[in-house]
PDB file of N, CA and C in Angstrom:
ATOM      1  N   UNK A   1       1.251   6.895  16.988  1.00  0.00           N
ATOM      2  CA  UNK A   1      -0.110   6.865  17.510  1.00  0.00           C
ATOM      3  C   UNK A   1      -0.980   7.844  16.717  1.00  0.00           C
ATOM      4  N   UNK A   2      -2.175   7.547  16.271  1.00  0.00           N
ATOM      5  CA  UNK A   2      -3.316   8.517  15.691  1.00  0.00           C
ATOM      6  C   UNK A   2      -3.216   9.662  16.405  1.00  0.00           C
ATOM      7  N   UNK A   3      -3.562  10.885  15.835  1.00  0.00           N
ATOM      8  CA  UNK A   3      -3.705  12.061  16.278  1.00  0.00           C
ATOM      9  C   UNK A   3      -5.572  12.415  15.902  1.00  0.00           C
ATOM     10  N   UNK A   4      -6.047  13.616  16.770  1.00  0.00           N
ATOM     11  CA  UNK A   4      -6.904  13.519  15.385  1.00  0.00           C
ATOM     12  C   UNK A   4      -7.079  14.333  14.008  1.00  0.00           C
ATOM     13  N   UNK A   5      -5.775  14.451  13.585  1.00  0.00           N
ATOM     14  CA  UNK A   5      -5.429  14.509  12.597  1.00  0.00           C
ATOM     15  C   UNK A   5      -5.271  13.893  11.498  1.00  0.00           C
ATOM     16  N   UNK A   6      -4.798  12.469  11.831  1.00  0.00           N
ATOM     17  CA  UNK A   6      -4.886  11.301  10.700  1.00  0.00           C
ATOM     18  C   UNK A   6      -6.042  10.364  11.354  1.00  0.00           C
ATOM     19  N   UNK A   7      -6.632  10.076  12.167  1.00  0.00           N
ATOM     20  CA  UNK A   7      -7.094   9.108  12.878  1.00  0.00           C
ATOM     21  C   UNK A   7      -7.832   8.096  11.972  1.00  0.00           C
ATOM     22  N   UNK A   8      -8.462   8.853  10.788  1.00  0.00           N
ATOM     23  CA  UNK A   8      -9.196   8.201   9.585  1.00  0.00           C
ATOM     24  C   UNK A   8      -7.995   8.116   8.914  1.00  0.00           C
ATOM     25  N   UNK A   9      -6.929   8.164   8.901  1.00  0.00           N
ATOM     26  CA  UNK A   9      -5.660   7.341   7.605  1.00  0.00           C
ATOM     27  C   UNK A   9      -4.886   6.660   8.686  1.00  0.00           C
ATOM     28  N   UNK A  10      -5.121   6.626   9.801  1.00  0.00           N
ATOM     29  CA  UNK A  10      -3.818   5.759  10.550  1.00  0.00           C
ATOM     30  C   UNK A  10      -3.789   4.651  10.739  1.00  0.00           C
ATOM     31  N   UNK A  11      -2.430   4.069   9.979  1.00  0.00           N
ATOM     32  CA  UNK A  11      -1.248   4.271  10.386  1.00  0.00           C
ATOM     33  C   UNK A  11      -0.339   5.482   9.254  1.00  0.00           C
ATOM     34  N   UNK A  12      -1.066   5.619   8.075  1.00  0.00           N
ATOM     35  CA  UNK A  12      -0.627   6.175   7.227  1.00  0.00           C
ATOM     36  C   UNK A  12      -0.773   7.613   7.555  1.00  0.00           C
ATOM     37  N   UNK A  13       0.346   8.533   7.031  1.00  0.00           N
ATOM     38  CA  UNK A  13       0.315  10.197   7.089  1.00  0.00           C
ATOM     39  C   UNK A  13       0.199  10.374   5.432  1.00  0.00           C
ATOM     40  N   UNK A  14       0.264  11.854   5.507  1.00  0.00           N
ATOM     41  CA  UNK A  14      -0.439  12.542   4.312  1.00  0.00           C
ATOM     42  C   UNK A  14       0.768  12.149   3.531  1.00  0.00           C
ATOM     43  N   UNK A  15       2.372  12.414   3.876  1.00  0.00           N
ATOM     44  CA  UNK A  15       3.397  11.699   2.816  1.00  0.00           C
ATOM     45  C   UNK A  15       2.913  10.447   2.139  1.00  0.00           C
ATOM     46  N   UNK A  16       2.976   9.886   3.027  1.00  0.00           N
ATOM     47  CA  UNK A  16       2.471   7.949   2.742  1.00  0.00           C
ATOM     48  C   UNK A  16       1.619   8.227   1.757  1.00  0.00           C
ATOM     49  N   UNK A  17       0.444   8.990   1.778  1.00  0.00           N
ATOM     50  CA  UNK A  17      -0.442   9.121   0.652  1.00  0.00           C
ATOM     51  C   UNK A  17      -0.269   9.360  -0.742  1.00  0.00           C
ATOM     52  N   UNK A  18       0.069  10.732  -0.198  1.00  0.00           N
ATOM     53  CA  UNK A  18       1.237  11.732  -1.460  1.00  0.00           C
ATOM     54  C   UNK A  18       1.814  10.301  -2.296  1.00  0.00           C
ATOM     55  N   UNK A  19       2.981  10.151  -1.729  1.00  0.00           N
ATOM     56  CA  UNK A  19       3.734   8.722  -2.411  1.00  0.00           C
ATOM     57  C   UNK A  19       3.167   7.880  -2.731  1.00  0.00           C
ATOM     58  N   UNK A  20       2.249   7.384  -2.116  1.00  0.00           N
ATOM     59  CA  UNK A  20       1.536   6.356  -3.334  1.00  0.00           C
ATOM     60  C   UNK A  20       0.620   6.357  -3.977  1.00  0.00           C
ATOM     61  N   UNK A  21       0.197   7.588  -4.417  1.00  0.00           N
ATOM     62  CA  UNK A  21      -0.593   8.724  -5.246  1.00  0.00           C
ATOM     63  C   UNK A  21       0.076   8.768  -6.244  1.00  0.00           C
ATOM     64  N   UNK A  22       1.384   9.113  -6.340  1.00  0.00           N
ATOM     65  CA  UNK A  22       2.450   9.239  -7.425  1.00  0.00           C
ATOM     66  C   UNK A  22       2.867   7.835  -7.466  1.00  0.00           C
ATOM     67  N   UNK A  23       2.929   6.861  -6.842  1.00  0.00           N
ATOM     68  CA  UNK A  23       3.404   5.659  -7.181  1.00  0.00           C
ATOM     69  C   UNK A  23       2.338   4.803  -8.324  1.00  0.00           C
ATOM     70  N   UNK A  24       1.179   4.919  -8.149  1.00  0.00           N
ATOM     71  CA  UNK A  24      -0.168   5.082  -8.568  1.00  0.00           C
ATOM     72  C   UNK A  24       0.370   5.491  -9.983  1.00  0.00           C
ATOM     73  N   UNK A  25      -0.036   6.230 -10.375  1.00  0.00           N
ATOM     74  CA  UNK A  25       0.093   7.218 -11.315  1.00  0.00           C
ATOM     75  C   UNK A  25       1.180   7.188 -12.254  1.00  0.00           C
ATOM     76  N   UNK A  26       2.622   6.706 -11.733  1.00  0.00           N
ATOM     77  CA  UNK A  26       3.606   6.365 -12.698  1.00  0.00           C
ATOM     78  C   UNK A  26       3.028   5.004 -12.745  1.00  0.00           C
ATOM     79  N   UNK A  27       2.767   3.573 -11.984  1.00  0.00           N
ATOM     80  CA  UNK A  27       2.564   2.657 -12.521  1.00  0.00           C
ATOM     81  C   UNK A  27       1.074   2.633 -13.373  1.00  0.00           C
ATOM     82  N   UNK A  28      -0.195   3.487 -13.206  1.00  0.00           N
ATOM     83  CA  UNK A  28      -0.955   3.387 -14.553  1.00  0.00           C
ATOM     84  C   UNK A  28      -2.227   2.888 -13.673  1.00  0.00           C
ATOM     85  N   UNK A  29      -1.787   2.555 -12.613  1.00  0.00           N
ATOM     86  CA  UNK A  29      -3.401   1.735 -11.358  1.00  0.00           C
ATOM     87  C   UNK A  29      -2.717   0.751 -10.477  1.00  0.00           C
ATOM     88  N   UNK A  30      -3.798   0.668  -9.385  1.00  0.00           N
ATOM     89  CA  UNK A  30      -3.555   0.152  -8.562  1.00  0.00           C
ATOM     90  C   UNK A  30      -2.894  -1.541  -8.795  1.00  0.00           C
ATOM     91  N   UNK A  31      -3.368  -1.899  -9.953  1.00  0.00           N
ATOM     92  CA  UNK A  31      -3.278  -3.379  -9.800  1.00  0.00           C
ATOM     93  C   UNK A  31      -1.977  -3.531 -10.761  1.00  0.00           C
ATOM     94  N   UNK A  32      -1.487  -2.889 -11.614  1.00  0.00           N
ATOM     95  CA  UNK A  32      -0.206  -2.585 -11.622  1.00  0.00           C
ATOM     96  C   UNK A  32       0.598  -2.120 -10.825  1.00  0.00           C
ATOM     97  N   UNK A  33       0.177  -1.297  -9.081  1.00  0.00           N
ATOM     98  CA  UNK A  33       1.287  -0.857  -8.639  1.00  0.00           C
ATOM     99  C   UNK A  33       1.580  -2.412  -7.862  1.00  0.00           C
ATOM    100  N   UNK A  34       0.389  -3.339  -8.149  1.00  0.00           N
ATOM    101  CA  UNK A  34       0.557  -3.940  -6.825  1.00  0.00           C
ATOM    102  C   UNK A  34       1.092  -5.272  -7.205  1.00  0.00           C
ATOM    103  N   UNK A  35       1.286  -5.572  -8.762  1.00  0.00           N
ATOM    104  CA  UNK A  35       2.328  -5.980  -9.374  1.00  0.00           C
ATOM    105  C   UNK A  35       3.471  -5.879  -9.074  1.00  0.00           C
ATOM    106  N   UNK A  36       3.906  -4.764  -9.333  1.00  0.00           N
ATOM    107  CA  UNK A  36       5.453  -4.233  -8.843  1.00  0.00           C
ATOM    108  C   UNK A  36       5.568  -4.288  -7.274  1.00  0.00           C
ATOM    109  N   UNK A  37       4.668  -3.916  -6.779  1.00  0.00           N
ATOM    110  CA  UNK A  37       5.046  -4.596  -4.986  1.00  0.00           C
ATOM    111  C   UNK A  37       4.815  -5.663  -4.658  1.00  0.00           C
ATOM    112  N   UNK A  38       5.159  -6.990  -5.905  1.00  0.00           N
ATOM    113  CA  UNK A  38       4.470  -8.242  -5.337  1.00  0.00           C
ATOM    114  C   UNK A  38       3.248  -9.023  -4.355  1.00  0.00           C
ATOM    115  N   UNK A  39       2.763  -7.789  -4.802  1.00  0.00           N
ATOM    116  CA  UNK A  39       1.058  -8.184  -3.951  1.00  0.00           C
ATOM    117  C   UNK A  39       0.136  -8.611  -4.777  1.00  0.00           C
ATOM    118  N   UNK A  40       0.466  -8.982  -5.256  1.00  0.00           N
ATOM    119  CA  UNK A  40      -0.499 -10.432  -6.726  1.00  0.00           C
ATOM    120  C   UNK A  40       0.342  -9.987  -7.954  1.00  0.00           C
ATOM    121  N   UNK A  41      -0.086 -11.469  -8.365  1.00  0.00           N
ATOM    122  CA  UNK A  41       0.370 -12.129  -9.565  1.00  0.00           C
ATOM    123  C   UNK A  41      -0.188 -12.481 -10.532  1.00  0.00           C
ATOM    124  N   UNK A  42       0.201 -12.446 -11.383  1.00  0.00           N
ATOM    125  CA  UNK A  42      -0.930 -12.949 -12.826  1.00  0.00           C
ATOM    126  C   UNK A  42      -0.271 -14.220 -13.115  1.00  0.00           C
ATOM    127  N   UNK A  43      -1.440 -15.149 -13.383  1.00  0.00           N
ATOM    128  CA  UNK A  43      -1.273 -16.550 -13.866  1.00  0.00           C
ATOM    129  C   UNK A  43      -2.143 -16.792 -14.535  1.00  0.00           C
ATOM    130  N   UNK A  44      -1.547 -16.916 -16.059  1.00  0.00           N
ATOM    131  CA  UNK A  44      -2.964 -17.502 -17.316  1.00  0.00           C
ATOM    132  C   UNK A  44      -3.795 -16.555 -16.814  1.00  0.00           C
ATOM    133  N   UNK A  45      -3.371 -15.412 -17.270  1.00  0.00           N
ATOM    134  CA  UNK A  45      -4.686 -14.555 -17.290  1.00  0.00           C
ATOM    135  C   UNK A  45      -5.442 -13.676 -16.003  1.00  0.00           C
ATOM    136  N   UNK A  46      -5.341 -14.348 -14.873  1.00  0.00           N
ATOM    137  CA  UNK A  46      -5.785 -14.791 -13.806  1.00  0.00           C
ATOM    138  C   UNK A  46      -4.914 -13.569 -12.650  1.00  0.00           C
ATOM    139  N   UNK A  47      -5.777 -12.872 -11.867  1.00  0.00           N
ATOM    140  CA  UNK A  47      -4.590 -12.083 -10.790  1.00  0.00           C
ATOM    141  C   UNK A  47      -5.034 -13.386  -8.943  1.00  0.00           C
ATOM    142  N   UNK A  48      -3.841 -12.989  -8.714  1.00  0.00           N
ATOM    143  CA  UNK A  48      -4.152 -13.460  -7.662  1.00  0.00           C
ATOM    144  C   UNK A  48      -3.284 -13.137  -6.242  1.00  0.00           C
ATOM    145  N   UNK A  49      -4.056 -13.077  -4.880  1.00  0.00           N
ATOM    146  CA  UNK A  49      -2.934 -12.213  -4.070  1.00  0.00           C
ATOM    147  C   UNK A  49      -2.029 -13.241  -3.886  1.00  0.00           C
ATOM    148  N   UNK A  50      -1.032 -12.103  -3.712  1.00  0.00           N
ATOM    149  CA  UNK A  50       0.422 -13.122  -3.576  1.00  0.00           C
ATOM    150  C   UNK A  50       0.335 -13.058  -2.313  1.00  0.00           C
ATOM    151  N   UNK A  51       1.198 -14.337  -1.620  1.00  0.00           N
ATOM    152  CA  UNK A  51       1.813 -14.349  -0.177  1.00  0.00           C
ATOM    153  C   UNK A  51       3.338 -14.115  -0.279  1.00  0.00           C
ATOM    154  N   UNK A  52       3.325 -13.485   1.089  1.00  0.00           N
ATOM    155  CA  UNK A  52       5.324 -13.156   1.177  1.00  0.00           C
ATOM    156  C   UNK A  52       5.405 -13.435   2.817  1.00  0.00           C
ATOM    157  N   UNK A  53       6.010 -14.612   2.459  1.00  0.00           N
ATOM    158  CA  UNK A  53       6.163 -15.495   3.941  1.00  0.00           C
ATOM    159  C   UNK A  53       7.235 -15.092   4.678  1.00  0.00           C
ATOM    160  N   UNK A  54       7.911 -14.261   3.988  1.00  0.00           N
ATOM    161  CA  UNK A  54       9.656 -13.896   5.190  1.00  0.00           C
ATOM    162  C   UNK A  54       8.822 -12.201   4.690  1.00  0.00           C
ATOM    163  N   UNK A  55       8.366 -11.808   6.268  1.00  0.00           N
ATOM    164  CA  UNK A  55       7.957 -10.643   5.998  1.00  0.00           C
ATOM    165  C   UNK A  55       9.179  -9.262   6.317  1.00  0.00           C
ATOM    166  N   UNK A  56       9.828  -9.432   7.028  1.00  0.00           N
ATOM    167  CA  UNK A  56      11.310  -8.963   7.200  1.00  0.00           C
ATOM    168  C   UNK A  56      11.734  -8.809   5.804  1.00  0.00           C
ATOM    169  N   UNK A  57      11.558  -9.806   5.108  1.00  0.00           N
ATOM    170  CA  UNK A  57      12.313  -9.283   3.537  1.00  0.00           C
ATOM    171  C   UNK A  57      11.558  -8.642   2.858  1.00  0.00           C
ATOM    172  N   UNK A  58      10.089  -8.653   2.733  1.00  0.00           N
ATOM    173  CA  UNK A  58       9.292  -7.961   1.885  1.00  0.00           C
ATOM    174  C   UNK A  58       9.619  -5.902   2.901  1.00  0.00           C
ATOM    175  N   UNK A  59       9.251  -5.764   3.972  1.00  0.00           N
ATOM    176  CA  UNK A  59       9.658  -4.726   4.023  1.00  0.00           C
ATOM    177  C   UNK A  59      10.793  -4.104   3.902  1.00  0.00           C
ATOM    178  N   UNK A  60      12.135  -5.207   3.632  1.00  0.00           N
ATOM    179  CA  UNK A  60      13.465  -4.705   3.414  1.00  0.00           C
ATOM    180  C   UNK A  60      13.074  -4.356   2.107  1.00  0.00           C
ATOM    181  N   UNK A  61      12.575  -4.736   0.834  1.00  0.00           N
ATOM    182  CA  UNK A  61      12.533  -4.170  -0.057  1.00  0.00           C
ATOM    183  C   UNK A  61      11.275  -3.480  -1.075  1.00  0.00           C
ATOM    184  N   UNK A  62      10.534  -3.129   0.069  1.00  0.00           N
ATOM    185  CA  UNK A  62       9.069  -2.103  -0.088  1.00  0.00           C
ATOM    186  C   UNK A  62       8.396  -1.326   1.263  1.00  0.00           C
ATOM    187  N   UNK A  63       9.069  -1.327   1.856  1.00  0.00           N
ATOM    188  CA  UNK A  63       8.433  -0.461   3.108  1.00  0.00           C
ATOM    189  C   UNK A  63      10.147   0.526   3.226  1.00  0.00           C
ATOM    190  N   UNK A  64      10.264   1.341   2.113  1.00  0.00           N
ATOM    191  CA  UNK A  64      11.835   1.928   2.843  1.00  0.00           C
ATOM    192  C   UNK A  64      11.066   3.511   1.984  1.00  0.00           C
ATOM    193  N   UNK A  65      12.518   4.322   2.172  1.00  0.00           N
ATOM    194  CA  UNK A  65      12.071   5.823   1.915  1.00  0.00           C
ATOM    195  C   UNK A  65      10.499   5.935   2.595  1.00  0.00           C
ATOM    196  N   UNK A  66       9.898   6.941   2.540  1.00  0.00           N
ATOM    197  CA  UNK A  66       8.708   7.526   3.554  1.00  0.00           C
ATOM    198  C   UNK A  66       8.345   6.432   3.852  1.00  0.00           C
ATOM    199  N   UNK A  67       7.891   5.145   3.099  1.00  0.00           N
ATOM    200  CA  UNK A  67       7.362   3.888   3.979  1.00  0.00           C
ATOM    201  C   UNK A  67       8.091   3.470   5.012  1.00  0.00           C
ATOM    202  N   UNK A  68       9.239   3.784   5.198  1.00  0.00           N
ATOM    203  CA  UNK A  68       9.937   3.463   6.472  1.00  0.00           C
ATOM    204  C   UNK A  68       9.205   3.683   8.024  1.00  0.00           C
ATOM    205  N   UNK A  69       8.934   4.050   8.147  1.00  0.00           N
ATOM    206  CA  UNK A  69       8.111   4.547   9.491  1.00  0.00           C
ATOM    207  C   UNK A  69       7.132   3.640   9.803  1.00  0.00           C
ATOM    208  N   UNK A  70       6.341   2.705   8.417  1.00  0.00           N
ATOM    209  CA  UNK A  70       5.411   1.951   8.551  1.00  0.00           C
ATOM    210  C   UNK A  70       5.957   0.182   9.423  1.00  0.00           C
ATOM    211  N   UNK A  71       7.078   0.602   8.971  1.00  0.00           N
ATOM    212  CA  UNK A  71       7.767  -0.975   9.520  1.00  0.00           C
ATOM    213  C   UNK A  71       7.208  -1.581  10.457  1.00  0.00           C
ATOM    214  N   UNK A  72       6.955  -1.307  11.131  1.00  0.00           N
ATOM    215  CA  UNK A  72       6.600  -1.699  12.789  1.00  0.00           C
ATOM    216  C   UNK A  72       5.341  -2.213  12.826  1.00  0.00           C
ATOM    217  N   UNK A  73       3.711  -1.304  11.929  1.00  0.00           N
ATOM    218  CA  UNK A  73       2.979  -1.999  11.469  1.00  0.00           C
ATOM    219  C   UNK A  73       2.216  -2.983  10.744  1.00  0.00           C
ATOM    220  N   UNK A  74       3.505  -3.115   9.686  1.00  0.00           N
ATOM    221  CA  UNK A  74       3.348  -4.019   8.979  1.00  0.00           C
ATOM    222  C   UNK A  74       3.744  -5.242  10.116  1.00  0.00           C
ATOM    223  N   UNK A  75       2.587  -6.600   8.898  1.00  0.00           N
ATOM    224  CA  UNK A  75       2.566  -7.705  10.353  1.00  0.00           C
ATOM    225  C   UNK A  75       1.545  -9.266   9.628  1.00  0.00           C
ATOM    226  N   UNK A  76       1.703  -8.731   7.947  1.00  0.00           N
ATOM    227  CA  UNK A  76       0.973  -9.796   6.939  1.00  0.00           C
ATOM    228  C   UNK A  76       1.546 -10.343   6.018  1.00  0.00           C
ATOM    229  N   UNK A  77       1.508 -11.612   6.014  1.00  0.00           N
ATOM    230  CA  UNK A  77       2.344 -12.445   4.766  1.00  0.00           C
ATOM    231  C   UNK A  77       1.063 -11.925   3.220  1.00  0.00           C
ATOM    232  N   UNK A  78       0.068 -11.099   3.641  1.00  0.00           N
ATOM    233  CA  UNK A  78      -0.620 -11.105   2.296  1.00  0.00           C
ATOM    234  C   UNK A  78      -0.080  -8.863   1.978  1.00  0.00           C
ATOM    235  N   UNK A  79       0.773  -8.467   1.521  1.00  0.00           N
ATOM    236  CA  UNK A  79       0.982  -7.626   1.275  1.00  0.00           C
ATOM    237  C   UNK A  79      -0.580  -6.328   0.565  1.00  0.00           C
ATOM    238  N   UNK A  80      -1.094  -7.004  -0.258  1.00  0.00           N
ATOM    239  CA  UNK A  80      -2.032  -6.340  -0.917  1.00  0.00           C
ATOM    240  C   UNK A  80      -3.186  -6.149   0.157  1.00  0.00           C
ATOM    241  N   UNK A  81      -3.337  -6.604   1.436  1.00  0.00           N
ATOM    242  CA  UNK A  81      -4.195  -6.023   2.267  1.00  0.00           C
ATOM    243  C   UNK A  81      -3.679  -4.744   3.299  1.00  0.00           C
ATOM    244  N   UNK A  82      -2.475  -4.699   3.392  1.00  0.00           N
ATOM    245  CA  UNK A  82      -1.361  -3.783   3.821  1.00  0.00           C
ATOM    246  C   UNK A  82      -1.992  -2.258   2.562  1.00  0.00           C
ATOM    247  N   UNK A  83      -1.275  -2.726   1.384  1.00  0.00           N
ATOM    248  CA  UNK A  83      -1.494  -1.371   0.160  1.00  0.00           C
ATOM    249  C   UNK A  83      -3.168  -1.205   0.086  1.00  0.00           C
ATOM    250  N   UNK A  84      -4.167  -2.189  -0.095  1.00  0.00           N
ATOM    251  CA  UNK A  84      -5.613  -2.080  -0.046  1.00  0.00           C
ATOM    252  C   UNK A  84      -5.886  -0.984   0.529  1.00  0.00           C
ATOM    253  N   UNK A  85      -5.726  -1.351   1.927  1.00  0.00           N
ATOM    254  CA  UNK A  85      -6.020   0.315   3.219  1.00  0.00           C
ATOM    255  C   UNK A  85      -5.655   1.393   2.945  1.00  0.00           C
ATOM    256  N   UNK A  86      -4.479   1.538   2.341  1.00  0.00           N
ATOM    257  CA  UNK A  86      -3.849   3.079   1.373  1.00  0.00           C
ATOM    258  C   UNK A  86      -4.675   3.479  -0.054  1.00  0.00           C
ATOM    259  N   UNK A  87      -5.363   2.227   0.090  1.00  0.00           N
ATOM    260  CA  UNK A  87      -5.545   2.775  -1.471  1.00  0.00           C
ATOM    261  C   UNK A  87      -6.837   3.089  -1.276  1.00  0.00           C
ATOM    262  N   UNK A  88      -7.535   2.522  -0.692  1.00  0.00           N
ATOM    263  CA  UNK A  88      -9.089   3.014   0.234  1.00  0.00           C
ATOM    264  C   UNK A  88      -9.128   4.537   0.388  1.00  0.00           C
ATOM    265  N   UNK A  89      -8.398   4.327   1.687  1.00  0.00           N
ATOM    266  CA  UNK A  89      -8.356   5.719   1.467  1.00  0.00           C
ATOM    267  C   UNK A  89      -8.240   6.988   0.610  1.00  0.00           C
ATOM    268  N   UNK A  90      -7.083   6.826  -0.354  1.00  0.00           N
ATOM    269  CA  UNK A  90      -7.154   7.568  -1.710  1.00  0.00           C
ATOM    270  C   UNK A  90      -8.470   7.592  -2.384  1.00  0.00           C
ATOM    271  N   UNK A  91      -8.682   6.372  -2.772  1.00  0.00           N
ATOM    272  CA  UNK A  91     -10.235   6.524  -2.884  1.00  0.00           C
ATOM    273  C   UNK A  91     -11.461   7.152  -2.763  1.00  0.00           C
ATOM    274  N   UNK A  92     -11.451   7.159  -1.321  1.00  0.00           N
ATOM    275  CA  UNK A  92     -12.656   7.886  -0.024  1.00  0.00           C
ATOM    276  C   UNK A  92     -12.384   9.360  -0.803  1.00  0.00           C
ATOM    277  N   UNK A  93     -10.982   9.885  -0.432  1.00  0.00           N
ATOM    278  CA  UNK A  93     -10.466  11.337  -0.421  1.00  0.00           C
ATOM    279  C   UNK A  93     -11.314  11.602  -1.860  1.00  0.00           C
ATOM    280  N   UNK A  94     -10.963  10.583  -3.349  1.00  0.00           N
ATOM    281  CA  UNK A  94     -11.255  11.087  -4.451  1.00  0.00           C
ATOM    282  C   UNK A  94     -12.986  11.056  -4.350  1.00  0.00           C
ATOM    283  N   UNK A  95     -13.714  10.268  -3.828  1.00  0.00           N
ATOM    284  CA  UNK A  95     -15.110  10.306  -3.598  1.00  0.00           C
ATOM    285  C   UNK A  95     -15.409  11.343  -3.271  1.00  0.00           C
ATOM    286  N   UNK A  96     -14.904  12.055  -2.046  1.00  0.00           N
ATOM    287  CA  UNK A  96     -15.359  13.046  -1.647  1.00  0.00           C
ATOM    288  C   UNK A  96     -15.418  14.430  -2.435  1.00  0.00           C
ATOM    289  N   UNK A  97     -14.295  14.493  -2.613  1.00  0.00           N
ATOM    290  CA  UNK A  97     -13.622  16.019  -4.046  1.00  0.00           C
ATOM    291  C   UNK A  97     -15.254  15.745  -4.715  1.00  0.00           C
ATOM    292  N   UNK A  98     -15.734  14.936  -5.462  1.00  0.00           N
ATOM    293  CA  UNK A  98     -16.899  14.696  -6.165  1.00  0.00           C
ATOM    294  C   UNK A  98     -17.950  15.297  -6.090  1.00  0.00           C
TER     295      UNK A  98
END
């Protein structure tokens, strides 16, 4: 449950962030991380969001280590609107520093 501590990142905590701050950052941007988490695809050029219809399997193999906790919220065959909201936020945070 939000505290008001996270209430503007929740469901996500400051780990969740942290981690995909650095997940970020080794993959080079967002639309490369979201490559590697099968949340769009490139076709001819072209990105596009992916769907992941057995959602049980997509969090068996991207919602584990600190994303674990998120399990329960996750609840979308479109993954990249799930990472979007994390990445918003990162965002906001870097707007603000500004």
């Amino acid at each position: 449950m939000p505290t008001a501590n996270n209430i503007k990142t929740f469901p996500f905590t400051k780990e969740h962030i942290k981690e995909f701050k650095r997940e970020l950052k080794l993959a080079g941007g967002f639309d490369e991380l979201m490559l590697k988490k099968q949340a769009i695809q490139r076709k001819m050029g072209m990105k596009y969001i992916g769907l992941y219809k057995d959602i049980e399997n997509y969090k068996d193999k991207f919602l584990t280590g600190v994303y674990k906790s998120l399990r329960p919220m996750y609840d979308t065959e479109m993954p990249y609107i799930f990472w979007s909201d994390l990445n918003e936020i990162i965002s906001a945070k870097k707007a603000k520093k500004r």
